[in-house]
PDB file of N, CA and C in Angstrom:
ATOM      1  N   UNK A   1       4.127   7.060 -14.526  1.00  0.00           N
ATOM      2  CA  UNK A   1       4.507   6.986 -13.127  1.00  0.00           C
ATOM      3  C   UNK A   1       5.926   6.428 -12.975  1.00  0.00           C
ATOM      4  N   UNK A   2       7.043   6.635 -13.850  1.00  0.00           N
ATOM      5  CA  UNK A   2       8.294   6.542 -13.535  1.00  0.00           C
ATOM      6  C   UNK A   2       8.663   6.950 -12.311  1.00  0.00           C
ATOM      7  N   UNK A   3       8.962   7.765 -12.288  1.00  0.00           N
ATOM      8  CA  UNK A   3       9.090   8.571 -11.355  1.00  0.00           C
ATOM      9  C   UNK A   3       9.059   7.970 -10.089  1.00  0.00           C
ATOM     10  N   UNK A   4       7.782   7.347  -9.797  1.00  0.00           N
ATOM     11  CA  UNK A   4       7.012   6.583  -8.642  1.00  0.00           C
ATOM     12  C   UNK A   4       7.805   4.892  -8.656  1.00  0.00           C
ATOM     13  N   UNK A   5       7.843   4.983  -9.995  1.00  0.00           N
ATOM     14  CA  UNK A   5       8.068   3.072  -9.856  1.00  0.00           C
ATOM     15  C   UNK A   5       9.709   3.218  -9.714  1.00  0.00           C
ATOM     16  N   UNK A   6      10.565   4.424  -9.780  1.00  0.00           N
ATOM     17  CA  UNK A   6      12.194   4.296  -9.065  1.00  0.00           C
ATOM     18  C   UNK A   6      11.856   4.619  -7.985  1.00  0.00           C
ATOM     19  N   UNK A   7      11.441   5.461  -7.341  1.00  0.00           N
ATOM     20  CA  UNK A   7      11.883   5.830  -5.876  1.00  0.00           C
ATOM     21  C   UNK A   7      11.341   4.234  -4.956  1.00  0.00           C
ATOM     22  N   UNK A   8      10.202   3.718  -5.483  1.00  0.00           N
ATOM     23  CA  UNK A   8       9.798   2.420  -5.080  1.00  0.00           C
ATOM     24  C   UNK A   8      11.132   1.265  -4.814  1.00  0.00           C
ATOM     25  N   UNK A   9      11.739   1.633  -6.271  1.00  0.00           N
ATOM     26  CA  UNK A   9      12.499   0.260  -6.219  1.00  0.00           C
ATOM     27  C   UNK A   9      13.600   1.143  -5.397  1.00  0.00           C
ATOM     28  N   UNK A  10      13.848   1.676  -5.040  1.00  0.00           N
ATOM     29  CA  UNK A  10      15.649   2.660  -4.550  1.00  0.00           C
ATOM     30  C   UNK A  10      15.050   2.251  -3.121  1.00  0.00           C
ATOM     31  N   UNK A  11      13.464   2.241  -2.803  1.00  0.00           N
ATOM     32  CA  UNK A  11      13.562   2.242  -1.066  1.00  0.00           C
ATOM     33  C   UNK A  11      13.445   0.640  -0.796  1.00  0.00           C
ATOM     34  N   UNK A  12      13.217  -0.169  -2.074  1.00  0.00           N
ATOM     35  CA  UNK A  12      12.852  -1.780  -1.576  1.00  0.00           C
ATOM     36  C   UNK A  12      14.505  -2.152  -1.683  1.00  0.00           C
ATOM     37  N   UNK A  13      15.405  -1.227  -2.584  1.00  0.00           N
ATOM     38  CA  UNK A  13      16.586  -1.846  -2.783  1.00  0.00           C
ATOM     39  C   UNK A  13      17.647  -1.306  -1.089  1.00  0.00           C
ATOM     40  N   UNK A  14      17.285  -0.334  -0.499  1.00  0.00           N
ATOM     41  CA  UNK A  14      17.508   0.307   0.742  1.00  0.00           C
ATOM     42  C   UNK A  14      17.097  -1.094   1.454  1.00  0.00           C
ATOM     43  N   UNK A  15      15.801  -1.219   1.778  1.00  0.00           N
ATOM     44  CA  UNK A  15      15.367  -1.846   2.853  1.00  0.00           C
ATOM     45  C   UNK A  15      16.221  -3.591   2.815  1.00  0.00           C
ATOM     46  N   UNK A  16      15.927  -3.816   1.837  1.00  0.00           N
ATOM     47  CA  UNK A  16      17.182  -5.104   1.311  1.00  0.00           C
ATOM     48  C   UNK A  16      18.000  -4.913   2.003  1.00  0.00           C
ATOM     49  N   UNK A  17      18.725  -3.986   1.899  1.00  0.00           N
ATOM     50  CA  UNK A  17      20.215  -3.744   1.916  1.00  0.00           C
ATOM     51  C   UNK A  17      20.292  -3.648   3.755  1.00  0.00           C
ATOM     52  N   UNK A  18      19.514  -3.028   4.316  1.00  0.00           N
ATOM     53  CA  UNK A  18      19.512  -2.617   5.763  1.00  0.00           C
ATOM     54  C   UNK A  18      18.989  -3.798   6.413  1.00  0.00           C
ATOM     55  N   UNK A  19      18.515  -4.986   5.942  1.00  0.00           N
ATOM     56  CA  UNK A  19      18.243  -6.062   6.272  1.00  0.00           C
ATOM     57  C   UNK A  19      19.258  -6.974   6.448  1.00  0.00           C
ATOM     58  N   UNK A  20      20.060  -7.252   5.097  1.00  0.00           N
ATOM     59  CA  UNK A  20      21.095  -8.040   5.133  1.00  0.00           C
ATOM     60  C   UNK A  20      22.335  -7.573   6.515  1.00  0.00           C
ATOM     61  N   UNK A  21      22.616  -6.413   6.565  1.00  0.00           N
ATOM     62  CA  UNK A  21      23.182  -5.335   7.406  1.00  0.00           C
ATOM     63  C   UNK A  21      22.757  -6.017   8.860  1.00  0.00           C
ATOM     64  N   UNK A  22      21.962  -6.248   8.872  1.00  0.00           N
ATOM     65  CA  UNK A  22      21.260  -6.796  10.716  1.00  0.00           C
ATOM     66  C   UNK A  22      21.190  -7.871  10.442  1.00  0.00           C
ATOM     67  N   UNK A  23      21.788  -8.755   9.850  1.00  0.00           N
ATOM     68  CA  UNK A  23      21.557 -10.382   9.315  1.00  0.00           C
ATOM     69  C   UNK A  23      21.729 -10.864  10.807  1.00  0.00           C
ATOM     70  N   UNK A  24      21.551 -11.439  11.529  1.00  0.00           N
ATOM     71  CA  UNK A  24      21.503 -12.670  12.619  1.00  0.00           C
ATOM     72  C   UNK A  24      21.363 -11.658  14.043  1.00  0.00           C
ATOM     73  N   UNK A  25      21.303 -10.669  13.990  1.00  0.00           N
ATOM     74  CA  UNK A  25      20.927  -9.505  15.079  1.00  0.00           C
ATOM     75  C   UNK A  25      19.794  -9.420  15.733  1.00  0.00           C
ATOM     76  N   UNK A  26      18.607 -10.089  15.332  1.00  0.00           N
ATOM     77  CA  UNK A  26      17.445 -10.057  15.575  1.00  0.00           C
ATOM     78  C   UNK A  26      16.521  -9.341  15.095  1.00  0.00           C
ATOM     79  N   UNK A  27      16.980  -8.124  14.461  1.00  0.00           N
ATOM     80  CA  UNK A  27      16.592  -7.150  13.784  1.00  0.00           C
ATOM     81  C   UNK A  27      15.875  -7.399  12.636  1.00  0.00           C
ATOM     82  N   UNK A  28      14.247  -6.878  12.228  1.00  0.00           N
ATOM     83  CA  UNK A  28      14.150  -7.021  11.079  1.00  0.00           C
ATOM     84  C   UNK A  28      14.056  -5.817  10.390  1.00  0.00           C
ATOM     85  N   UNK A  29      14.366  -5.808   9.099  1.00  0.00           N
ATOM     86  CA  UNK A  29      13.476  -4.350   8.519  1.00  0.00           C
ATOM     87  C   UNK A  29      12.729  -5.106   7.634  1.00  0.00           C
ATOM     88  N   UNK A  30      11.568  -4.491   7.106  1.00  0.00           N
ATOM     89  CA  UNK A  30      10.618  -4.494   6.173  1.00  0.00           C
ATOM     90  C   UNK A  30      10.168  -3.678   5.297  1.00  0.00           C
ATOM     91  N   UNK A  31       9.521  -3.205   4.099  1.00  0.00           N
ATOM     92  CA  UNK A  31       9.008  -2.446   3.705  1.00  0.00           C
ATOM     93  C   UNK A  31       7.370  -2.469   3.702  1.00  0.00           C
ATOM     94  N   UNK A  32       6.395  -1.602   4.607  1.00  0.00           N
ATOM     95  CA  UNK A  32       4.968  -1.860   3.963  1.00  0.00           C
ATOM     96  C   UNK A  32       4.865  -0.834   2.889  1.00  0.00           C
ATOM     97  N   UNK A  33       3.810  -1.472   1.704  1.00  0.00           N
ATOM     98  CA  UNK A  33       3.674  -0.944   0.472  1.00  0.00           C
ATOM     99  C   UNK A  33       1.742  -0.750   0.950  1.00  0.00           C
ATOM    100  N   UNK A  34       1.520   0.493   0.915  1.00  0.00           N
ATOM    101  CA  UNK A  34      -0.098   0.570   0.557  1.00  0.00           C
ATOM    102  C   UNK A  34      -0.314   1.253  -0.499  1.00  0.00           C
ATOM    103  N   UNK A  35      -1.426   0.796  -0.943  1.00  0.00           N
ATOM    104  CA  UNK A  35      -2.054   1.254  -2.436  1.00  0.00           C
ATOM    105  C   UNK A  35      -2.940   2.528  -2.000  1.00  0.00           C
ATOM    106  N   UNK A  36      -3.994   2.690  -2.914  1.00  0.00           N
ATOM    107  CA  UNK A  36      -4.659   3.087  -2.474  1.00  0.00           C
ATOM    108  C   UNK A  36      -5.536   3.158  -1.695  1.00  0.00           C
ATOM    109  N   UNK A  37      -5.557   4.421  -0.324  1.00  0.00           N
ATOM    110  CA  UNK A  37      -5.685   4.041   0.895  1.00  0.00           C
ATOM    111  C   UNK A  37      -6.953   5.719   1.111  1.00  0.00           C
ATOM    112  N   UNK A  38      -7.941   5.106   2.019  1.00  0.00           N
ATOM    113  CA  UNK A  38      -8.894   5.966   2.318  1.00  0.00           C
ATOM    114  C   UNK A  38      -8.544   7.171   3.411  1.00  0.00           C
ATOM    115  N   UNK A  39      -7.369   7.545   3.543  1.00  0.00           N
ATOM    116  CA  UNK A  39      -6.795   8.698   4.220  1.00  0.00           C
ATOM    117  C   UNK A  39      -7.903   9.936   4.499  1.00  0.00           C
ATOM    118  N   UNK A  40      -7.435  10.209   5.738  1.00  0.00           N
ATOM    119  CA  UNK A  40      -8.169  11.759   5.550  1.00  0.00           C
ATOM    120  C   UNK A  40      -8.201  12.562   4.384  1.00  0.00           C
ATOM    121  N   UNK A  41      -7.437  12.480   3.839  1.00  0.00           N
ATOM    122  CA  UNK A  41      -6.619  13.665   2.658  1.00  0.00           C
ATOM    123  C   UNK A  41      -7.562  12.752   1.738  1.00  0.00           C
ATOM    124  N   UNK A  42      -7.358  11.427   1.181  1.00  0.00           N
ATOM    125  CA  UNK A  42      -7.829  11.034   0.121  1.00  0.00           C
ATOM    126  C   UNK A  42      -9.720  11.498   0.424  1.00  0.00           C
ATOM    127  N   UNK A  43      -9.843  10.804   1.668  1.00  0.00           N
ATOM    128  CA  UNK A  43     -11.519  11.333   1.476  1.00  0.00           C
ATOM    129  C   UNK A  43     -11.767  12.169   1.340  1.00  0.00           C
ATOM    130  N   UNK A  44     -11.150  13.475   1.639  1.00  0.00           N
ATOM    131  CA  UNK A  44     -11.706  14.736   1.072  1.00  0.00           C
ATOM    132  C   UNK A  44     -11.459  14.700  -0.462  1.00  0.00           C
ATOM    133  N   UNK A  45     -10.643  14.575  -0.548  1.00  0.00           N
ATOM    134  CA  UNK A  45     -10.431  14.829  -2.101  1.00  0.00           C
ATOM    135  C   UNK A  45     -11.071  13.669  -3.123  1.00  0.00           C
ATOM    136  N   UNK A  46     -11.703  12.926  -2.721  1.00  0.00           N
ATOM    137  CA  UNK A  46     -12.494  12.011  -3.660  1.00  0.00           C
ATOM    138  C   UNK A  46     -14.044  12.695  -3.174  1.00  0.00           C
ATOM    139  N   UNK A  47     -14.531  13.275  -2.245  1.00  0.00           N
ATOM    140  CA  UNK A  47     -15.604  14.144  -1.914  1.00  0.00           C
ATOM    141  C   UNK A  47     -15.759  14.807  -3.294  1.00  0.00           C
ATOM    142  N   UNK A  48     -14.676  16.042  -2.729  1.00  0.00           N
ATOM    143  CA  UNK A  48     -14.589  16.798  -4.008  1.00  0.00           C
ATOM    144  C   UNK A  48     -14.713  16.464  -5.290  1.00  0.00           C
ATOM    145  N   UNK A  49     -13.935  15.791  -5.762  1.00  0.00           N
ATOM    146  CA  UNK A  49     -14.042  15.014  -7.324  1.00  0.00           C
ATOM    147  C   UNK A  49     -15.216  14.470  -7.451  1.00  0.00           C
ATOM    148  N   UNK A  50     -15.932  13.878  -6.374  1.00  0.00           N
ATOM    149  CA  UNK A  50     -17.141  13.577  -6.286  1.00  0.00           C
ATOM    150  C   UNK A  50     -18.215  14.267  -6.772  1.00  0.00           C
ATOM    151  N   UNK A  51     -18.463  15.491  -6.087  1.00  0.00           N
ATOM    152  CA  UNK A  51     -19.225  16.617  -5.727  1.00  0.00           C
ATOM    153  C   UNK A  51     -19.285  17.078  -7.345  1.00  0.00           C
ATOM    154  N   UNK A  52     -17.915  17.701  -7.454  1.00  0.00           N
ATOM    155  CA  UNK A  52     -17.558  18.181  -8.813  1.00  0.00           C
ATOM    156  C   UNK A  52     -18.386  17.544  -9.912  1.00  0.00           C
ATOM    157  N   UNK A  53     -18.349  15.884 -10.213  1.00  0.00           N
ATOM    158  CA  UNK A  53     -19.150  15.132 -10.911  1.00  0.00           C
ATOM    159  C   UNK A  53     -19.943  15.150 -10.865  1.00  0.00           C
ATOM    160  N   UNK A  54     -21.072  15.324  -9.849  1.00  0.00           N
ATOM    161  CA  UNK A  54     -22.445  15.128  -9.379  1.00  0.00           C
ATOM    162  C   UNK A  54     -22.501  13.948  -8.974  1.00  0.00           C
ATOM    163  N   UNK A  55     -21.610  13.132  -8.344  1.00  0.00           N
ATOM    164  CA  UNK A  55     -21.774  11.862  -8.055  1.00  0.00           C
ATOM    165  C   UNK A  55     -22.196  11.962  -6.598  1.00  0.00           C
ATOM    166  N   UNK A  56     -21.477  10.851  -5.835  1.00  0.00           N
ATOM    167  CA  UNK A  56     -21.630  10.354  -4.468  1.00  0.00           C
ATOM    168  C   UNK A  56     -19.971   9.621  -4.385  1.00  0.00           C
ATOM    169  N   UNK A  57     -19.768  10.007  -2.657  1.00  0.00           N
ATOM    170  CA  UNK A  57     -18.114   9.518  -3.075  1.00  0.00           C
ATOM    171  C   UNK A  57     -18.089   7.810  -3.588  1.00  0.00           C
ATOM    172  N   UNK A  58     -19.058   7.187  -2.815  1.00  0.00           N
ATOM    173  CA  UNK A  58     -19.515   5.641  -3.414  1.00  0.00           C
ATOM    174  C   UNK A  58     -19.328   5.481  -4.869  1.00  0.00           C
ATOM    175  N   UNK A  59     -19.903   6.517  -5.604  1.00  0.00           N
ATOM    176  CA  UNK A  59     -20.421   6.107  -6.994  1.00  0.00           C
ATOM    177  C   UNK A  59     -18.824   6.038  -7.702  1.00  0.00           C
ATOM    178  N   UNK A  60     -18.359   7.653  -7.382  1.00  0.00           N
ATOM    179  CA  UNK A  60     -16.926   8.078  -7.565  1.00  0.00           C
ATOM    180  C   UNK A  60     -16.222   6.413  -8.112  1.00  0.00           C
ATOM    181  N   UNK A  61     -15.910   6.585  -6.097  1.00  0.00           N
ATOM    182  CA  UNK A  61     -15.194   5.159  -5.926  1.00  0.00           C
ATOM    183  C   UNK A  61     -14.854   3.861  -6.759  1.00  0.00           C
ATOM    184  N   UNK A  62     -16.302   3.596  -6.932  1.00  0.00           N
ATOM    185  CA  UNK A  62     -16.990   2.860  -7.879  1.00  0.00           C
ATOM    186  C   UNK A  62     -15.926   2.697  -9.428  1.00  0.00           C
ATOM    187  N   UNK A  63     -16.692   3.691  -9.806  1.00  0.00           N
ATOM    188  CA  UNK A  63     -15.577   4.252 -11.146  1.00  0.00           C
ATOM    189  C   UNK A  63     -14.367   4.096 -11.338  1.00  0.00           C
ATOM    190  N   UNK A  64     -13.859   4.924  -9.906  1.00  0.00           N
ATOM    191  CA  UNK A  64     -12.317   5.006  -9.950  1.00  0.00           C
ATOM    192  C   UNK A  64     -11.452   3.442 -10.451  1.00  0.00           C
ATOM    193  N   UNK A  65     -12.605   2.686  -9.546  1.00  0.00           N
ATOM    194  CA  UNK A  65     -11.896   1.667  -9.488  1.00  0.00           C
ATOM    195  C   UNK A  65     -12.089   0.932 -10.712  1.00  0.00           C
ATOM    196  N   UNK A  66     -13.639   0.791 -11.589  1.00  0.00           N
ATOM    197  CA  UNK A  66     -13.475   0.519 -12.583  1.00  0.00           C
ATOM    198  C   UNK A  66     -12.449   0.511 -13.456  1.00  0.00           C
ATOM    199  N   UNK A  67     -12.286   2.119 -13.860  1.00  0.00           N
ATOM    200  CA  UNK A  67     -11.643   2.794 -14.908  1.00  0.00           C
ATOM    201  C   UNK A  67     -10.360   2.837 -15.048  1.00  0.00           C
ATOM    202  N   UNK A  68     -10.039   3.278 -13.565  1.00  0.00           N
ATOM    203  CA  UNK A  68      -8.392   3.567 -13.707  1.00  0.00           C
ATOM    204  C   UNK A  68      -7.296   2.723 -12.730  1.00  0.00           C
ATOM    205  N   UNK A  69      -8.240   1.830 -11.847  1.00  0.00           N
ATOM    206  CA  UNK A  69      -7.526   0.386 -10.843  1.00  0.00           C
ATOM    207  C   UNK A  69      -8.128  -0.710 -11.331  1.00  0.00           C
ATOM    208  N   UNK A  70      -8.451  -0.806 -12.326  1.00  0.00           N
ATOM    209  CA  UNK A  70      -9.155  -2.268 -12.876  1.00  0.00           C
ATOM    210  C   UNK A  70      -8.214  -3.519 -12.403  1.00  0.00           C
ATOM    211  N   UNK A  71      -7.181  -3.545 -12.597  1.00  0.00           N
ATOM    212  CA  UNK A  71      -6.443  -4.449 -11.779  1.00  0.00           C
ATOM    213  C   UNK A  71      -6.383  -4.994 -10.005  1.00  0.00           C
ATOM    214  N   UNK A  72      -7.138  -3.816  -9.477  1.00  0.00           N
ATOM    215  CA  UNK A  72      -7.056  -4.036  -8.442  1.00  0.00           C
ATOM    216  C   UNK A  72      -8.191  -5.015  -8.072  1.00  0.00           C
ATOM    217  N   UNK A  73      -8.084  -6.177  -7.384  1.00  0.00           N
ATOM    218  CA  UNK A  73      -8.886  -7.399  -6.769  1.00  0.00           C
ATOM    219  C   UNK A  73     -10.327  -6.690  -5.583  1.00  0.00           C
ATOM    220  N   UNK A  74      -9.411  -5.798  -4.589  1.00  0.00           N
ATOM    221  CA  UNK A  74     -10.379  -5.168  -3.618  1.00  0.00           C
ATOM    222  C   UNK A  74     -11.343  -4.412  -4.289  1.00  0.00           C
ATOM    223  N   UNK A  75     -10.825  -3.827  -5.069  1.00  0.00           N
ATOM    224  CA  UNK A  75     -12.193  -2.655  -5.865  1.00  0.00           C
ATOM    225  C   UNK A  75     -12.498  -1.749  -5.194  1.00  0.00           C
ATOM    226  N   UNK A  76     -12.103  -1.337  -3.831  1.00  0.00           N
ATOM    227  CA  UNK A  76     -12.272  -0.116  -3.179  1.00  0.00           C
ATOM    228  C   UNK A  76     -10.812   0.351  -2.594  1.00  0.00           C
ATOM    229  N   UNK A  77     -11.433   1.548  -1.736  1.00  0.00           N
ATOM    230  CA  UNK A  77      -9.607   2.148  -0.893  1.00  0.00           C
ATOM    231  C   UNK A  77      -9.639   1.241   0.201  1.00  0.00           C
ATOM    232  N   UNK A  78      -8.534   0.632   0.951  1.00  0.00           N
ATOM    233  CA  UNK A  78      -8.245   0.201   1.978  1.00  0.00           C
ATOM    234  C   UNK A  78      -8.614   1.410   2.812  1.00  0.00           C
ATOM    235  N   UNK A  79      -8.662   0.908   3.935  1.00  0.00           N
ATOM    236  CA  UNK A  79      -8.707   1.769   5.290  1.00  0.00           C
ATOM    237  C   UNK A  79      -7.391   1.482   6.400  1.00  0.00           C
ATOM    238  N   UNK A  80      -6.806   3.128   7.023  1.00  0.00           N
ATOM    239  CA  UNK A  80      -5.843   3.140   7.378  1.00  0.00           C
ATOM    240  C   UNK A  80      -5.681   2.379   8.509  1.00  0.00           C
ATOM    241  N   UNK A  81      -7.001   1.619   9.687  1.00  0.00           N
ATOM    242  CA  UNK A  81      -7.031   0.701   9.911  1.00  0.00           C
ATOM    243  C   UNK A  81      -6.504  -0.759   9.140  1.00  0.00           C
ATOM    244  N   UNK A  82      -6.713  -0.565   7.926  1.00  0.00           N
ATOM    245  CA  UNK A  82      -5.927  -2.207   7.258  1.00  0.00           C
ATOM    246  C   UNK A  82      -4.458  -2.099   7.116  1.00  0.00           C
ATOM    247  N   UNK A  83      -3.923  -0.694   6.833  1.00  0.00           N
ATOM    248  CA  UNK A  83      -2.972  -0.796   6.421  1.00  0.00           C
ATOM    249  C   UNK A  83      -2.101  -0.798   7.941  1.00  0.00           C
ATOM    250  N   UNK A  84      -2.663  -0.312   8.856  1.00  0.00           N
ATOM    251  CA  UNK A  84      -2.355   0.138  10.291  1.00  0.00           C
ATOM    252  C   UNK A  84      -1.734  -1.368  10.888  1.00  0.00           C
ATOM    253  N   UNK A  85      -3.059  -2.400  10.482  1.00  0.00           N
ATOM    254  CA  UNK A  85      -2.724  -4.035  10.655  1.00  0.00           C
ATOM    255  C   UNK A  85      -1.665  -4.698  10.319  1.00  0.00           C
ATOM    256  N   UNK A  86      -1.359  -4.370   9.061  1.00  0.00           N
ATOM    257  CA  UNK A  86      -0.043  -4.965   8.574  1.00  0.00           C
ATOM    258  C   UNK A  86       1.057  -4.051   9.351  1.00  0.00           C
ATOM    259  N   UNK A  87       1.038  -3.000   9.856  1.00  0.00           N
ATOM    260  CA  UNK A  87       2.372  -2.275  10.650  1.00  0.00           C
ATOM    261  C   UNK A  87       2.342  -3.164  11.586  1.00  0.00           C
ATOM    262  N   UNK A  88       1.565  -2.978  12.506  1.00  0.00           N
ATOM    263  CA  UNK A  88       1.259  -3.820  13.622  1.00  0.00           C
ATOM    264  C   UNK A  88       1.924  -5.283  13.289  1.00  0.00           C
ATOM    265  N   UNK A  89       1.554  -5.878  12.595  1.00  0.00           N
ATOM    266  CA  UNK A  89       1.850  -7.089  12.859  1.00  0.00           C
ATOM    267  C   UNK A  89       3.522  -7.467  11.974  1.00  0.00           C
ATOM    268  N   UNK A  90       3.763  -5.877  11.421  1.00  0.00           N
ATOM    269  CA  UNK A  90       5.308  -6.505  10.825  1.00  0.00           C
ATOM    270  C   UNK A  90       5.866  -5.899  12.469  1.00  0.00           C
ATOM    271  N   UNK A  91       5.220  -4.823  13.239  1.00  0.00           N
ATOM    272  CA  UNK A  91       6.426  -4.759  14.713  1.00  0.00           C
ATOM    273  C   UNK A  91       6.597  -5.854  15.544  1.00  0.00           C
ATOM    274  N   UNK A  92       5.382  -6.580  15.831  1.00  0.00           N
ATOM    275  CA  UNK A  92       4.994  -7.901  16.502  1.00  0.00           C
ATOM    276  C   UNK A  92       5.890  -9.146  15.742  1.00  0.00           C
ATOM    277  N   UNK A  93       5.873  -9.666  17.444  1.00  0.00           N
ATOM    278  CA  UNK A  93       6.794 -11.189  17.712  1.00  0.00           C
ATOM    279  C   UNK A  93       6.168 -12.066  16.593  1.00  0.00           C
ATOM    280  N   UNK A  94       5.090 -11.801  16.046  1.00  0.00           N
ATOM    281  CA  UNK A  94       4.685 -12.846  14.786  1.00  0.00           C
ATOM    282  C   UNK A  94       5.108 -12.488  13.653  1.00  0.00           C
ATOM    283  N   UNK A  95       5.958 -11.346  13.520  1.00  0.00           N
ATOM    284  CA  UNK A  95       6.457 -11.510  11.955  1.00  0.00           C
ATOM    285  C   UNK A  95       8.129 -11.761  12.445  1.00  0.00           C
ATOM    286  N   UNK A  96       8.680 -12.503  13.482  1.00  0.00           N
ATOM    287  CA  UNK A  96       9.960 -12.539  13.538  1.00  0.00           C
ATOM    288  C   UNK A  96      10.994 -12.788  12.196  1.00  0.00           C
ATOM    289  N   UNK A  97       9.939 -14.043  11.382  1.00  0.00           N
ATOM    290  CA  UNK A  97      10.743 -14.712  10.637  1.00  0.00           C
ATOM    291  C   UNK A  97      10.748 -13.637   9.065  1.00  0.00           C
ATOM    292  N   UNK A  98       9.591 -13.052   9.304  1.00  0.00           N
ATOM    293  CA  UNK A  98       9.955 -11.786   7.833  1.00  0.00           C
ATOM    294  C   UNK A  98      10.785 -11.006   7.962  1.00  0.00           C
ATOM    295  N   UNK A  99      11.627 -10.754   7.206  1.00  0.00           N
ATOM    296  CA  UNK A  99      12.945 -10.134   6.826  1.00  0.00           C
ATOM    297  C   UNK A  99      13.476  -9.485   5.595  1.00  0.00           C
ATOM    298  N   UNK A 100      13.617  -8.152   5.281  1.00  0.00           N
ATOM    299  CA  UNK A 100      13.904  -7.549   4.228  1.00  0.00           C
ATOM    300  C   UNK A 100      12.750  -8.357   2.906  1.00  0.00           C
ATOM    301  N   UNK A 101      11.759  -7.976   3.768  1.00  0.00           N
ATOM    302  CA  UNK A 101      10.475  -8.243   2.905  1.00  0.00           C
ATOM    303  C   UNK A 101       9.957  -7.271   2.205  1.00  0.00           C
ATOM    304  N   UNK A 102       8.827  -7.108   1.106  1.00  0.00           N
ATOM    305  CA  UNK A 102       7.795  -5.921   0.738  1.00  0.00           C
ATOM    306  C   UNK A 102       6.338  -5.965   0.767  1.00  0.00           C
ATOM    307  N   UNK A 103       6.076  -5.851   2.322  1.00  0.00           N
ATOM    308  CA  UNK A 103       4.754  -6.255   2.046  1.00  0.00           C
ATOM    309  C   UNK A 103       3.415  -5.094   1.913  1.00  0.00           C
ATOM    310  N   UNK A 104       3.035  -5.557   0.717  1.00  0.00           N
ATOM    311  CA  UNK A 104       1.797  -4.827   0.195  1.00  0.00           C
ATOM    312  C   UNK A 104       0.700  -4.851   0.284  1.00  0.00           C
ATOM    313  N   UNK A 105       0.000  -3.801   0.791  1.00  0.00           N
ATOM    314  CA  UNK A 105      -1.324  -3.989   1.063  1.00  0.00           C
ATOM    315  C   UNK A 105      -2.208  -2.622   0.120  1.00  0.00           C
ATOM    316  N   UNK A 106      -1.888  -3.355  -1.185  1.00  0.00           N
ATOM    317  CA  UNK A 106      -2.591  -2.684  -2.178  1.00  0.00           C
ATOM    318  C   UNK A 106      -3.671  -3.332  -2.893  1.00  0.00           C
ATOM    319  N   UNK A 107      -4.178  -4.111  -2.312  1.00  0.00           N
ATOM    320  CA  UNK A 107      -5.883  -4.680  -2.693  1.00  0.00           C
ATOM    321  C   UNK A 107      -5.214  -5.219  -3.912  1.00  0.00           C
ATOM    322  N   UNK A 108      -3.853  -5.488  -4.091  1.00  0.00           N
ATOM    323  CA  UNK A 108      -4.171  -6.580  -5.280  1.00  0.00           C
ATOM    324  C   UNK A 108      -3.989  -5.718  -6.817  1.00  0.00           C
ATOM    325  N   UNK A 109      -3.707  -4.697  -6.515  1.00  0.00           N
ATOM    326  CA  UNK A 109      -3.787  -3.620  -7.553  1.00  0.00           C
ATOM    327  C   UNK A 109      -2.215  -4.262  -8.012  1.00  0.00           C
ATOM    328  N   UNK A 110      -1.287  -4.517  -8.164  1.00  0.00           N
ATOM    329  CA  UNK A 110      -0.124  -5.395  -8.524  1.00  0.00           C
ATOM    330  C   UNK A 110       0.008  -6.750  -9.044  1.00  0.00           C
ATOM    331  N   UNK A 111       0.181  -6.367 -10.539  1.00  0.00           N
ATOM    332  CA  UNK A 111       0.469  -7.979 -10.810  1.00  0.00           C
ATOM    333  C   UNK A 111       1.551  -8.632 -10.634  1.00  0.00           C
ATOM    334  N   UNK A 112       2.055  -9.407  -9.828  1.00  0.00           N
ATOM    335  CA  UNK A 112       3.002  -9.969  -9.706  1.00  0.00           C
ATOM    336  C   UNK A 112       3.010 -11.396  -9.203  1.00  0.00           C
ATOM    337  N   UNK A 113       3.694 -12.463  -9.505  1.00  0.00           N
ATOM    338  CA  UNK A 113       4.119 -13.629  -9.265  1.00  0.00           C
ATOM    339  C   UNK A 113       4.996 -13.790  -8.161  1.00  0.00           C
ATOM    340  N   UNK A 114       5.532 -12.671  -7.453  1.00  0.00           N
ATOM    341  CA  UNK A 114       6.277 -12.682  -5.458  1.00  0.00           C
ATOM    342  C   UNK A 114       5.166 -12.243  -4.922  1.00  0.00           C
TER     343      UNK A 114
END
């Protein structure tokens, strides 16, 4: 996932940059980061993969997360309601003080020490 982990850093190094740019303006920018997220698109297509297996999308899920998000803390997909929350609350008067931030709402699927 090269590929994935530059265009990541080129838009956190953007959003930086467009932050500092509005420094004392009032302006914030932010980046939200979601992981894996229970989208229309994703539920069908974990159906399918489902189906395909003989599973249940639960069981799927299950697995997925075992096998190939083991890192991840949540163990399931967020819902575009959660990720919807964190928009919401980076437009809102309560995130005034975040600023050329990255905030992620990937269940934890990221190891990192920021």
């Amino acid at each position: 996932m090269i590929h994935y982990g530059r265009t990541k850093a080129a838009e956190l190094a953007l959003v930086n940059g467009i932050a500092r740019l509005t420094k004392g303006t009032g302006v914030t920018v932010n980046a939200v980061l979601p992981g894996q997220t229970a989208s229309e698109g994703v539920t069908e297509f974990v159906g399918q993969l489902a189906a395909n297996a003989r599973q249940t999308p639960a069981e799927f899920e299950r697995e997925f997360f075992r096998s190939v998000r083991p890192t991840s803390l949540l163990q399931r997909f967020a819902t575009a309601d959660e990720v919807a929350a964190m928009v919401a609350y980076t437009c809102s008067g309560a995130a005034s003080a975040t600023n050329g931030a990255a905030l992620r709402v990937d269940g934890g699927v990221v190891r990192t020490t920021i």
